[in-house]
PDB file of N, CA and C in Angstrom:
ATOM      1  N   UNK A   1       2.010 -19.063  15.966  1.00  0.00           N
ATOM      2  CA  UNK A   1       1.494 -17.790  15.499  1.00  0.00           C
ATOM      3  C   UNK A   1       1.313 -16.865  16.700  1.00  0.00           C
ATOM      4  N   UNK A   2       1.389 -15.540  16.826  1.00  0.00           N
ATOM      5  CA  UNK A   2       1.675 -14.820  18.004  1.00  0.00           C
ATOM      6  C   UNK A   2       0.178 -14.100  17.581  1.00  0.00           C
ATOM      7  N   UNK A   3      -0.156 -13.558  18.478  1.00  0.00           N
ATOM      8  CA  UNK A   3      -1.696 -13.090  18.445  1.00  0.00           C
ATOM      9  C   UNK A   3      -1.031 -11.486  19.050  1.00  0.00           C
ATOM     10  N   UNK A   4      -1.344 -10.743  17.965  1.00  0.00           N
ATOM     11  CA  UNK A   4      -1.042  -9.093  18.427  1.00  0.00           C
ATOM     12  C   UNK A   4      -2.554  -8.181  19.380  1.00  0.00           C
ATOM     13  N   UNK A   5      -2.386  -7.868  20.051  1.00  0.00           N
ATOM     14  CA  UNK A   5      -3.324  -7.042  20.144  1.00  0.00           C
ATOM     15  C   UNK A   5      -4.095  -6.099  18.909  1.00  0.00           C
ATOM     16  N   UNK A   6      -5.201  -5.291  19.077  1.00  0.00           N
ATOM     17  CA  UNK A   6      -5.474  -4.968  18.133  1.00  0.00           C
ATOM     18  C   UNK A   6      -6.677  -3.699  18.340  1.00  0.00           C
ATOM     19  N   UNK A   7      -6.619  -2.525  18.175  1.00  0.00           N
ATOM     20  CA  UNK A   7      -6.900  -1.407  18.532  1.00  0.00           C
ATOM     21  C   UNK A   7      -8.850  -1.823  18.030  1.00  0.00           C
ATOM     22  N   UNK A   8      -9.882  -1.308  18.579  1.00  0.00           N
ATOM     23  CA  UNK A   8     -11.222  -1.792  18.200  1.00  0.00           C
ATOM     24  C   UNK A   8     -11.238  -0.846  17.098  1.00  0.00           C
ATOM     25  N   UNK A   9     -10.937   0.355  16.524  1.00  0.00           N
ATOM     26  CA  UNK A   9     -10.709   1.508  15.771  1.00  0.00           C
ATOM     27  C   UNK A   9      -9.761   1.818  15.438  1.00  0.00           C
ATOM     28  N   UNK A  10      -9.439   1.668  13.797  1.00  0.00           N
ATOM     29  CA  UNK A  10      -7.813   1.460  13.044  1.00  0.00           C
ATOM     30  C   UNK A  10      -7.831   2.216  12.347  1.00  0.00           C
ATOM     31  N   UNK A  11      -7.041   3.102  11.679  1.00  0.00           N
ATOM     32  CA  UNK A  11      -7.191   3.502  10.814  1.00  0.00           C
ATOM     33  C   UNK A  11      -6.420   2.405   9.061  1.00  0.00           C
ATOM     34  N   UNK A  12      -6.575   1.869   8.834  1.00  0.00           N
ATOM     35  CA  UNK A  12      -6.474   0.808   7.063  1.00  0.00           C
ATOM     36  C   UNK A  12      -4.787   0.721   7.232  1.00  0.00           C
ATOM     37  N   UNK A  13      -4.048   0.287   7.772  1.00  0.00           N
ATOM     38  CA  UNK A  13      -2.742  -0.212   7.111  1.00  0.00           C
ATOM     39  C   UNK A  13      -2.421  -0.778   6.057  1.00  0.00           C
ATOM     40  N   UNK A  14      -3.183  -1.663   5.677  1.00  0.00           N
ATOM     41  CA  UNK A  14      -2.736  -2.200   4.468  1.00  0.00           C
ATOM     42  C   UNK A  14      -1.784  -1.850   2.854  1.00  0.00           C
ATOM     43  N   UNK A  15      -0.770  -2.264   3.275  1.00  0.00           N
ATOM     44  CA  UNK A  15       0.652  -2.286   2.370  1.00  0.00           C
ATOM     45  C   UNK A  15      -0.035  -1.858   1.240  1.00  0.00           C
ATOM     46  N   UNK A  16      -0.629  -2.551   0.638  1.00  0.00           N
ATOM     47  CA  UNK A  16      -1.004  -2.385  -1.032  1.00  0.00           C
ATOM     48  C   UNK A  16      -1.970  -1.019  -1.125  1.00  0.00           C
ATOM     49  N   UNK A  17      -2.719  -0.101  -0.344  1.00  0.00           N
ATOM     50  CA  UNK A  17      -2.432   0.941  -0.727  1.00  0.00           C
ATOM     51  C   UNK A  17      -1.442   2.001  -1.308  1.00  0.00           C
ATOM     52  N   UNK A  18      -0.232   1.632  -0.250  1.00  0.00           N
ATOM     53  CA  UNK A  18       0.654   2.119  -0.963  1.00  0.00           C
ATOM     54  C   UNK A  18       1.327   1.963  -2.165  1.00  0.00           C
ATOM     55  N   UNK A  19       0.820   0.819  -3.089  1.00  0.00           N
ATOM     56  CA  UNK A  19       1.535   0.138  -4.329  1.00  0.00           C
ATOM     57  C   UNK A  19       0.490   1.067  -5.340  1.00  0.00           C
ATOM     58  N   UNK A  20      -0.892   1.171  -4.568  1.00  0.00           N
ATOM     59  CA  UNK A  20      -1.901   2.111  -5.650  1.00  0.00           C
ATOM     60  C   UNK A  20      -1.511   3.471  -5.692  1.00  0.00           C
ATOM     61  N   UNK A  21      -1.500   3.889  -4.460  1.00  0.00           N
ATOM     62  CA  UNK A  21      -1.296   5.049  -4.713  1.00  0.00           C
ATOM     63  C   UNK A  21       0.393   5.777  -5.933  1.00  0.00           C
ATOM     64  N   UNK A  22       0.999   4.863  -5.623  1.00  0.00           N
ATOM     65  CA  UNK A  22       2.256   4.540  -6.750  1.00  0.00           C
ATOM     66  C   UNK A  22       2.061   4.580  -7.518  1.00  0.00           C
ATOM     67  N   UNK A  23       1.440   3.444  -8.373  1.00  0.00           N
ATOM     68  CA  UNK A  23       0.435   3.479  -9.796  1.00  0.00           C
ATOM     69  C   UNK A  23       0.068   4.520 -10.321  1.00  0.00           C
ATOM     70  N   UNK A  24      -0.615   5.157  -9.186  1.00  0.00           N
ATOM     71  CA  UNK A  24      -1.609   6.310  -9.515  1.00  0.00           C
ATOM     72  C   UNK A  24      -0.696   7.493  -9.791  1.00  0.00           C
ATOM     73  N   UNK A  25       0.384   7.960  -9.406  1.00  0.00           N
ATOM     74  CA  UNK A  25       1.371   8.646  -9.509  1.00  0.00           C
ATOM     75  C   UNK A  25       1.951   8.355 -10.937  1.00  0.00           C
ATOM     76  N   UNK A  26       3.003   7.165 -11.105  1.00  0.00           N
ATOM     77  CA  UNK A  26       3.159   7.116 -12.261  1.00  0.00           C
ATOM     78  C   UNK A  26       1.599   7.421 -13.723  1.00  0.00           C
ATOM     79  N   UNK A  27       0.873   6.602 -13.679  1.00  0.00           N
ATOM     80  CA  UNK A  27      -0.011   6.631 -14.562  1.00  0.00           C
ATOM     81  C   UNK A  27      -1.059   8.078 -14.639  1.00  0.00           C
ATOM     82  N   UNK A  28      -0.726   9.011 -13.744  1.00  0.00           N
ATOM     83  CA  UNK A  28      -1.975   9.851 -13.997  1.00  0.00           C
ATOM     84  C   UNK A  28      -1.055  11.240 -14.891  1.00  0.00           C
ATOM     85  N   UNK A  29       0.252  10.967 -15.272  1.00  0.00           N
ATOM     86  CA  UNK A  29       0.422  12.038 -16.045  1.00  0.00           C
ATOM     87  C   UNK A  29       0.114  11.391 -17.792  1.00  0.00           C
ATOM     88  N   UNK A  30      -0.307  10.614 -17.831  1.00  0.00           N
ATOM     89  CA  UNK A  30      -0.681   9.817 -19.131  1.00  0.00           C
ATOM     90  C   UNK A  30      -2.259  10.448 -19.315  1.00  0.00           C
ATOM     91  N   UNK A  31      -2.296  10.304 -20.697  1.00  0.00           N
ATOM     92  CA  UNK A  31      -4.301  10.897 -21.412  1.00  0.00           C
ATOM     93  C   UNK A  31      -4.795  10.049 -21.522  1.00  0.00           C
ATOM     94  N   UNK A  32      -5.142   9.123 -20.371  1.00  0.00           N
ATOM     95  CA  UNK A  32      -5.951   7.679 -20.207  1.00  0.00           C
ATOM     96  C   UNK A  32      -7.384   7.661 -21.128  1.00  0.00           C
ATOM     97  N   UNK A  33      -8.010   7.394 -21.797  1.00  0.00           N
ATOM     98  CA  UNK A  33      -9.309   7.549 -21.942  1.00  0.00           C
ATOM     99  C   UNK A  33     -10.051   6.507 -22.299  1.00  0.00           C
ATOM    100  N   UNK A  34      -9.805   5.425 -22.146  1.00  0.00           N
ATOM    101  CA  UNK A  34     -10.595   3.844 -22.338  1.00  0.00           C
ATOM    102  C   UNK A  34      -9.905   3.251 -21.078  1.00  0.00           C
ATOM    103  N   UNK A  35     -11.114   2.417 -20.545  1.00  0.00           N
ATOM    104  CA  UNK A  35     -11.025   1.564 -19.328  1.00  0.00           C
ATOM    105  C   UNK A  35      -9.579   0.462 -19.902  1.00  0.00           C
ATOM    106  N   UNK A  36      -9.710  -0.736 -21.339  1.00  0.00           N
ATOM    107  CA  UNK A  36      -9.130  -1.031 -21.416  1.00  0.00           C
ATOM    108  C   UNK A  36      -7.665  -0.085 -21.593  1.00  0.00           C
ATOM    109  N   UNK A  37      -7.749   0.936 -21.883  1.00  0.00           N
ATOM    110  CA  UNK A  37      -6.002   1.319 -21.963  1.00  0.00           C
ATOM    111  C   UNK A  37      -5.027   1.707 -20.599  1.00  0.00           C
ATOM    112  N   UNK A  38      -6.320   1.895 -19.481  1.00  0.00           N
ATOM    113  CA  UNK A  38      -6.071   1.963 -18.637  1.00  0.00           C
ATOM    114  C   UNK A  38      -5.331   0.852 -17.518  1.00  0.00           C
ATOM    115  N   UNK A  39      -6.292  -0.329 -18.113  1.00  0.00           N
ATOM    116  CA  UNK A  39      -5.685  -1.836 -17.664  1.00  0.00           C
ATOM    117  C   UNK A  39      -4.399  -1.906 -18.210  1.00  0.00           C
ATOM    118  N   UNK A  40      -4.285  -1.543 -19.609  1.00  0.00           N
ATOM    119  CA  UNK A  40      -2.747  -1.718 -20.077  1.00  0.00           C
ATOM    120  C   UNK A  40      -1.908  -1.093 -19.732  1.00  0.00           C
ATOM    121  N   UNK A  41      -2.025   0.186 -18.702  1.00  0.00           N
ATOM    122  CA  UNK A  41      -0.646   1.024 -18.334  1.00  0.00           C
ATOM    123  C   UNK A  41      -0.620   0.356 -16.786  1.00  0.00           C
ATOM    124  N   UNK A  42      -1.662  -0.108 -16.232  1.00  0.00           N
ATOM    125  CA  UNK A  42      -1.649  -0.568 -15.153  1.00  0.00           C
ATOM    126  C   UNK A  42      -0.556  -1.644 -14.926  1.00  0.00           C
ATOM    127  N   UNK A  43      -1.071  -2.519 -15.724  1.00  0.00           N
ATOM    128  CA  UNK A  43      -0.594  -4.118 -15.740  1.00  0.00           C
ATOM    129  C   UNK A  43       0.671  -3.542 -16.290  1.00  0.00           C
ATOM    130  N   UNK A  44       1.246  -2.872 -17.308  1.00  0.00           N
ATOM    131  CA  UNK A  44       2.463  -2.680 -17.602  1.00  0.00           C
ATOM    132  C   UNK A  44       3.704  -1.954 -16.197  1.00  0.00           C
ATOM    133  N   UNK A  45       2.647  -0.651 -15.595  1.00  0.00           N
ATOM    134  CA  UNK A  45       3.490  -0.400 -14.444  1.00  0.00           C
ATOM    135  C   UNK A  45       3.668  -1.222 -13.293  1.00  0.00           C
ATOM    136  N   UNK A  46       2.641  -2.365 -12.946  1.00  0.00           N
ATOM    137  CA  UNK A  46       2.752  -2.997 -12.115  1.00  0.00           C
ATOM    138  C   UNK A  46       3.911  -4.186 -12.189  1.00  0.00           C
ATOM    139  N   UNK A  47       3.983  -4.227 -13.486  1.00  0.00           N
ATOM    140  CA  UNK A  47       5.288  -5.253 -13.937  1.00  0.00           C
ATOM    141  C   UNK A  47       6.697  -4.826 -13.942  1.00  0.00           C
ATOM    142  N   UNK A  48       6.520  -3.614 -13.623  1.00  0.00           N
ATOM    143  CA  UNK A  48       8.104  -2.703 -13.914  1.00  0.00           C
ATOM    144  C   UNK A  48       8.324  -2.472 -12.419  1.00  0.00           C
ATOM    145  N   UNK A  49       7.297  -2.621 -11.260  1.00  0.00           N
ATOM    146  CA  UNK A  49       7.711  -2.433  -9.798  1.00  0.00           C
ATOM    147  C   UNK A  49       9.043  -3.383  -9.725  1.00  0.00           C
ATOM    148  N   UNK A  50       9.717  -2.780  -8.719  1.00  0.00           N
ATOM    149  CA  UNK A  50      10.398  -3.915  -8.157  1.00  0.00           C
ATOM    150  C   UNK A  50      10.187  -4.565  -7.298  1.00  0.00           C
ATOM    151  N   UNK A  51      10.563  -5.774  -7.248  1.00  0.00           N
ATOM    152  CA  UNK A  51      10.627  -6.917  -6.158  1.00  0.00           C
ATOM    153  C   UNK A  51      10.860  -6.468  -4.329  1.00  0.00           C
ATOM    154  N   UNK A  52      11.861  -5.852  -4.688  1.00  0.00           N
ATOM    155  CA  UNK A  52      12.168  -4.992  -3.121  1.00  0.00           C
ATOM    156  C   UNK A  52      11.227  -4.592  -2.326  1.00  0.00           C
ATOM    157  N   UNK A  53      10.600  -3.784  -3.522  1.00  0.00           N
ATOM    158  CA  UNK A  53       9.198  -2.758  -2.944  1.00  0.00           C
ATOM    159  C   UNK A  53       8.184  -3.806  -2.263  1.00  0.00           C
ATOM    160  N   UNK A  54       7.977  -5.050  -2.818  1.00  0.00           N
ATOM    161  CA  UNK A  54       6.854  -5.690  -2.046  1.00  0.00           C
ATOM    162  C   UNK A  54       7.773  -6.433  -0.778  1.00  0.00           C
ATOM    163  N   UNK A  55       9.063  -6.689  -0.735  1.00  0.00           N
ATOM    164  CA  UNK A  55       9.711  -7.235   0.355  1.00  0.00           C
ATOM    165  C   UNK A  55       9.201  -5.843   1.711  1.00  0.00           C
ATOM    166  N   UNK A  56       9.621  -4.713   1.114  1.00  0.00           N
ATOM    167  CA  UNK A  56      10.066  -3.742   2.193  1.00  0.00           C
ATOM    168  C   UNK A  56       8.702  -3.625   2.649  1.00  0.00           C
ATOM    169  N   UNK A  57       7.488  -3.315   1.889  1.00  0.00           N
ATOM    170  CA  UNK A  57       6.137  -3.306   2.103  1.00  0.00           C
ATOM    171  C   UNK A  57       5.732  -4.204   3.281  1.00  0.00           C
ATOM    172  N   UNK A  58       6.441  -5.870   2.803  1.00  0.00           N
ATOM    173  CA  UNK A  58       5.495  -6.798   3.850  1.00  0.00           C
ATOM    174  C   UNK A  58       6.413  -6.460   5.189  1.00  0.00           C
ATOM    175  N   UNK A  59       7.677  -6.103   4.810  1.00  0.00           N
ATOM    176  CA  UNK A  59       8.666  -6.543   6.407  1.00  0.00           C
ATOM    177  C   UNK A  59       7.972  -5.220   6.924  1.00  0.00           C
ATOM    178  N   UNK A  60       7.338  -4.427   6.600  1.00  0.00           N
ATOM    179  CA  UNK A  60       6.918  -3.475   7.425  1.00  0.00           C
ATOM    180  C   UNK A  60       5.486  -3.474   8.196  1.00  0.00           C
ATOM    181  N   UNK A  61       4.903  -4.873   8.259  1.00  0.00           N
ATOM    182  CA  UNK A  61       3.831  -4.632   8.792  1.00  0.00           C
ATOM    183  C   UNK A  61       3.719  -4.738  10.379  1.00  0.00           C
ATOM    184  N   UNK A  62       5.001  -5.510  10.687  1.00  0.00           N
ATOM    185  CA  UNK A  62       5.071  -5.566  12.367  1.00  0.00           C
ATOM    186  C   UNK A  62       5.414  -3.630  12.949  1.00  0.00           C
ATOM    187  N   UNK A  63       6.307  -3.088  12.014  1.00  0.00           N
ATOM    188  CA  UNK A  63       6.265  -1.711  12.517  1.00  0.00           C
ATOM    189  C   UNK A  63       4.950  -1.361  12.448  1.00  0.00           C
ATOM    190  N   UNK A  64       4.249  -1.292  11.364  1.00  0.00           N
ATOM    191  CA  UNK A  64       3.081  -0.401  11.313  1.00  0.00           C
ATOM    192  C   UNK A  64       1.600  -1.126  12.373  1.00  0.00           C
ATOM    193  N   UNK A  65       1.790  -2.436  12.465  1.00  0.00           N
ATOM    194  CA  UNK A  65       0.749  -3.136  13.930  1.00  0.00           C
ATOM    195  C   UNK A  65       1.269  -2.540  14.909  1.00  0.00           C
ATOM    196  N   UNK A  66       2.831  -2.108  15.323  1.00  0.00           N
ATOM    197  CA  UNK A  66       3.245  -2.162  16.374  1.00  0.00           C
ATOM    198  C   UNK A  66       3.209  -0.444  16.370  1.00  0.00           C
ATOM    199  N   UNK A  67       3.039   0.917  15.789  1.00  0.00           N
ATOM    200  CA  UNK A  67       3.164   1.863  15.575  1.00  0.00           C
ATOM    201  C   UNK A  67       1.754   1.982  15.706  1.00  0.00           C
ATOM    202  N   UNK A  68       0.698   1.685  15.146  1.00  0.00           N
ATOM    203  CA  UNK A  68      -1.154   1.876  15.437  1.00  0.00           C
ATOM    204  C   UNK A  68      -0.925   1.693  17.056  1.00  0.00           C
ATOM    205  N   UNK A  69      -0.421   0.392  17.144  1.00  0.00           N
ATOM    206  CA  UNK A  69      -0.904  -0.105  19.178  1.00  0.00           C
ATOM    207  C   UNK A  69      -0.684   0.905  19.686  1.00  0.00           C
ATOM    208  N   UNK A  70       0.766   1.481  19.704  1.00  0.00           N
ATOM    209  CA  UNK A  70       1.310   2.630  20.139  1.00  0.00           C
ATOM    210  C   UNK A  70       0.279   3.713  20.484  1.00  0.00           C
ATOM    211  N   UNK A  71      -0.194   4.062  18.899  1.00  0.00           N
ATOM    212  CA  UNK A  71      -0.790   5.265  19.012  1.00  0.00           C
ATOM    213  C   UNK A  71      -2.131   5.156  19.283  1.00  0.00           C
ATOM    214  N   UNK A  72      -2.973   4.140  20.048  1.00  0.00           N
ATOM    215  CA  UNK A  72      -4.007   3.659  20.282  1.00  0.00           C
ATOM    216  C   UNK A  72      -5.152   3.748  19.440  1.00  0.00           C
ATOM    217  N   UNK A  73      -4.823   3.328  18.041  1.00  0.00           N
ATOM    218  CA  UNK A  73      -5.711   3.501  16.713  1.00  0.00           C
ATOM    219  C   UNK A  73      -5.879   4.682  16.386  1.00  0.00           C
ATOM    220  N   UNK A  74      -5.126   5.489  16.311  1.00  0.00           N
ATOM    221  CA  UNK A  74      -4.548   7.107  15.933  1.00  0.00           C
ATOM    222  C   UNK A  74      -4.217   7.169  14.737  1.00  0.00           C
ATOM    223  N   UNK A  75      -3.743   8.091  14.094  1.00  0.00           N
ATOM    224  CA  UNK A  75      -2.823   8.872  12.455  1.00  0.00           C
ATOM    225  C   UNK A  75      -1.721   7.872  13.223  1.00  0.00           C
ATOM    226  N   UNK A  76      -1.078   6.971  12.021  1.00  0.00           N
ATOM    227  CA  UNK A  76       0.626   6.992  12.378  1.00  0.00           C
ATOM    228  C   UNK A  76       0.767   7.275  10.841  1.00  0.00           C
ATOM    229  N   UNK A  77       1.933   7.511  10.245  1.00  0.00           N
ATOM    230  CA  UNK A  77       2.899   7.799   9.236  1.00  0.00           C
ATOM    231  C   UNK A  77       2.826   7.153   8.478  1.00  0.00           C
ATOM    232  N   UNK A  78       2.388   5.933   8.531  1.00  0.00           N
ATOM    233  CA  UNK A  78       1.929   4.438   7.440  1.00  0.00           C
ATOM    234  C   UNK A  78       1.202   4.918   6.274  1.00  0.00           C
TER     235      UNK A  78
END
C-alpha cells in the first residue's frame, strides 16, 4: 500500500458527490412531494447509472489526491 501525502486542509474529494449531485440534476425537474416517492426516483435513477461512471469516478482518485497535493489543499476542478 503506498502512503500519499496528505494536505492538513482539503477541500472533500470524494467521488460520490459527484453521483449526488447527478441524481439531483436528473430528479429535481420531477414534482417530488413524499419522502417515499422520492426514494423511488432515487433508487430508480441510481439503477439506470452506468457502470462506467463508477469505474471513471474511482480511476480518478489518484488524479484528484495528486491534483489537491499540487495545489496545497486549494480549489482543484474535482
Amino acid at each position: 500500500m503506498v502512503e500519499l501525502p496528505w494536505p492538513f486542509m482539503f477541500p472533500d474529494q470524494n467521488p460520490i458527490k459527484n453521483v449526488w449531485q447527478l441524481l439531483k440534476i436528473k430528479i429535481s425537474k420531477k414534482k417530488i412531494k413524499t419522502t417515499r416517492r422520492l426514494r423511488v426516483e432515487l433508487a430508480k435513477k441510481w439503477n439506470w447509472l452506468p457502470v462506467q461512471l463508477a469505474k471513471n469516478l474511482v480511476s480518478s482518485i489518484d488524479r484528484r489526491v495528486a491534483t489537491l497535493i499540487e495545489s496545497g489543499g486549494d480549489f482543484t476542478i474535482y
